[in-house]
C-alpha atoms as a PDB file:
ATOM      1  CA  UNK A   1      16.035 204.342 287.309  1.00  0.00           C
ATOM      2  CA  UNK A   2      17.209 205.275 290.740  1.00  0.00           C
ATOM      3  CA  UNK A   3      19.770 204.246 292.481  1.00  0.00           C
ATOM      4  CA  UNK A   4      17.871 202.560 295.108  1.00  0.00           C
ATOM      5  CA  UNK A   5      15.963 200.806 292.051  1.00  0.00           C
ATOM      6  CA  UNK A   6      18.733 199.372 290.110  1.00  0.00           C
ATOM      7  CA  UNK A   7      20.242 198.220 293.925  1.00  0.00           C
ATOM      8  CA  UNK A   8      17.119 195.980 294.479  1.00  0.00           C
ATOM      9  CA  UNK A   9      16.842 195.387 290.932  1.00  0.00           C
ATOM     10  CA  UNK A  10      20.313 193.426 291.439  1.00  0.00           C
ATOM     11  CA  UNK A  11      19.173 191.431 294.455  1.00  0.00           C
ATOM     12  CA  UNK A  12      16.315 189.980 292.502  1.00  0.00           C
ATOM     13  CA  UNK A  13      18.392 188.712 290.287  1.00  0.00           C
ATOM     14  CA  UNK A  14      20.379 187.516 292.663  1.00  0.00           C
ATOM     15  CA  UNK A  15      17.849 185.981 294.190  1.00  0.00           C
ATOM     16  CA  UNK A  16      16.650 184.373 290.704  1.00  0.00           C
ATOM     17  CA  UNK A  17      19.668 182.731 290.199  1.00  0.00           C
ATOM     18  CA  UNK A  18      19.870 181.723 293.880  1.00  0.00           C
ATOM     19  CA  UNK A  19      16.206 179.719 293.181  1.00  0.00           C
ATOM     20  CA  UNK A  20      18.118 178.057 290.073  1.00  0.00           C
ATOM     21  CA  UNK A  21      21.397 176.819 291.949  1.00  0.00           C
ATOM     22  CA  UNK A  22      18.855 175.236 294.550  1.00  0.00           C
ATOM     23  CA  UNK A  23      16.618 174.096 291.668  1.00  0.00           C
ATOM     24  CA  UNK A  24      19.556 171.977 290.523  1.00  0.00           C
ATOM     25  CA  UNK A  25      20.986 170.991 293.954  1.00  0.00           C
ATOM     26  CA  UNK A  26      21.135 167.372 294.690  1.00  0.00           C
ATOM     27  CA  UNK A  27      21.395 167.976 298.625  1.00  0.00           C
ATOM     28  CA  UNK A  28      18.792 169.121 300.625  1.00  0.00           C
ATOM     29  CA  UNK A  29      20.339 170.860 303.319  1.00  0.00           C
ATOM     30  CA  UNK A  30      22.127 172.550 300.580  1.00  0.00           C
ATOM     31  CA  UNK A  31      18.751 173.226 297.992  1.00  0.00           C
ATOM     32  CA  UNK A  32      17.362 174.535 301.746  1.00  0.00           C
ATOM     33  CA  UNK A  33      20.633 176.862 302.526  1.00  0.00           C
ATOM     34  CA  UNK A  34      19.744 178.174 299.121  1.00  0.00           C
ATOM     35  CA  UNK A  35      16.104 178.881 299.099  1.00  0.00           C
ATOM     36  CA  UNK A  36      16.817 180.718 302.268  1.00  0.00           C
ATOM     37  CA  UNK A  37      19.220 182.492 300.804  1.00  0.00           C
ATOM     38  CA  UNK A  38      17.086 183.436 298.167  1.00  0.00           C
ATOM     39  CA  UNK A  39      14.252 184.089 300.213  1.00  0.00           C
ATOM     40  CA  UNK A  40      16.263 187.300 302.445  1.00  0.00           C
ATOM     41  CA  UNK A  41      17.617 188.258 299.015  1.00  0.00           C
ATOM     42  CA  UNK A  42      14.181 188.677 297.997  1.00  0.00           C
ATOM     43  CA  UNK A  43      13.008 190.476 300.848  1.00  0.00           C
ATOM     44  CA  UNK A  44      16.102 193.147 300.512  1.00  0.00           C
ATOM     45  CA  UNK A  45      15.078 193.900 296.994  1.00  0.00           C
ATOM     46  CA  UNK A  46      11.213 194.304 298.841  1.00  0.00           C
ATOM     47  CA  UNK A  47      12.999 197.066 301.212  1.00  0.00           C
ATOM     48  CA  UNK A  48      15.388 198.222 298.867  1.00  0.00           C
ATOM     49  CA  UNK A  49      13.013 198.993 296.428  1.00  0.00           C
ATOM     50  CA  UNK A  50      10.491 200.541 298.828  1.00  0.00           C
ATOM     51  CA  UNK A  51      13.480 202.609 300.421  1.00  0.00           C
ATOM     52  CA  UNK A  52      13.133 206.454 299.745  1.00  0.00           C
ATOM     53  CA  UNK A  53       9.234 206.425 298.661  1.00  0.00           C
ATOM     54  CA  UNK A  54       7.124 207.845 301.626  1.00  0.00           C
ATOM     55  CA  UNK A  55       4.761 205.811 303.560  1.00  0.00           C
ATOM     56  CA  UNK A  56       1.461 206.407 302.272  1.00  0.00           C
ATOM     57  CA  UNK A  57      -1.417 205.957 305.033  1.00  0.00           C
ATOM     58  CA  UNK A  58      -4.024 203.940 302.712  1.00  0.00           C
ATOM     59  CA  UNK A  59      -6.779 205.065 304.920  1.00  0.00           C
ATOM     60  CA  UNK A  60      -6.330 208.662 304.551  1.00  0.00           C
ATOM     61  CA  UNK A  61      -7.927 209.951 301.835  1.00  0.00           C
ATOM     62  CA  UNK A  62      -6.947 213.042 299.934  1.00  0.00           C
ATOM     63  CA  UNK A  63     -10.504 215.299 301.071  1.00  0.00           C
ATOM     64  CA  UNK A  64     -10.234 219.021 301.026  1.00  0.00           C
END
């Protein structure tokens, strides 16, 4: 695995166990500060694990 992969492989499970503290959270401005938390966790893993693989333009197809 790459670098890049095992990076956003760590913020999910960051993220997982962020979902699981807010799970259990009695507060709700504190289960909220959590999901939120987990919720830009989740979307660093998204662009951590997309980071280094080209863009691929679905609507270009590979014709010759």
């Amino acid at each position: 695995m790459s670098a890049a992969g095992e990076r956003a492989q760590k913020i999910r499970a960051r993220a997982q166990d962020l979902e699981q503290a807010a799970e259990r959270a009695t507060d709700p401005a504190e289960r909220q500060r959590l999901k939120d938390k987990a919720r830009q966790f989740r979307e660093q893993s998204e662009h951590e694990g997309t980071a280094g693989t080209p863009d691929v333009d679905p609507m270009v197809s590979s014709r010759r």
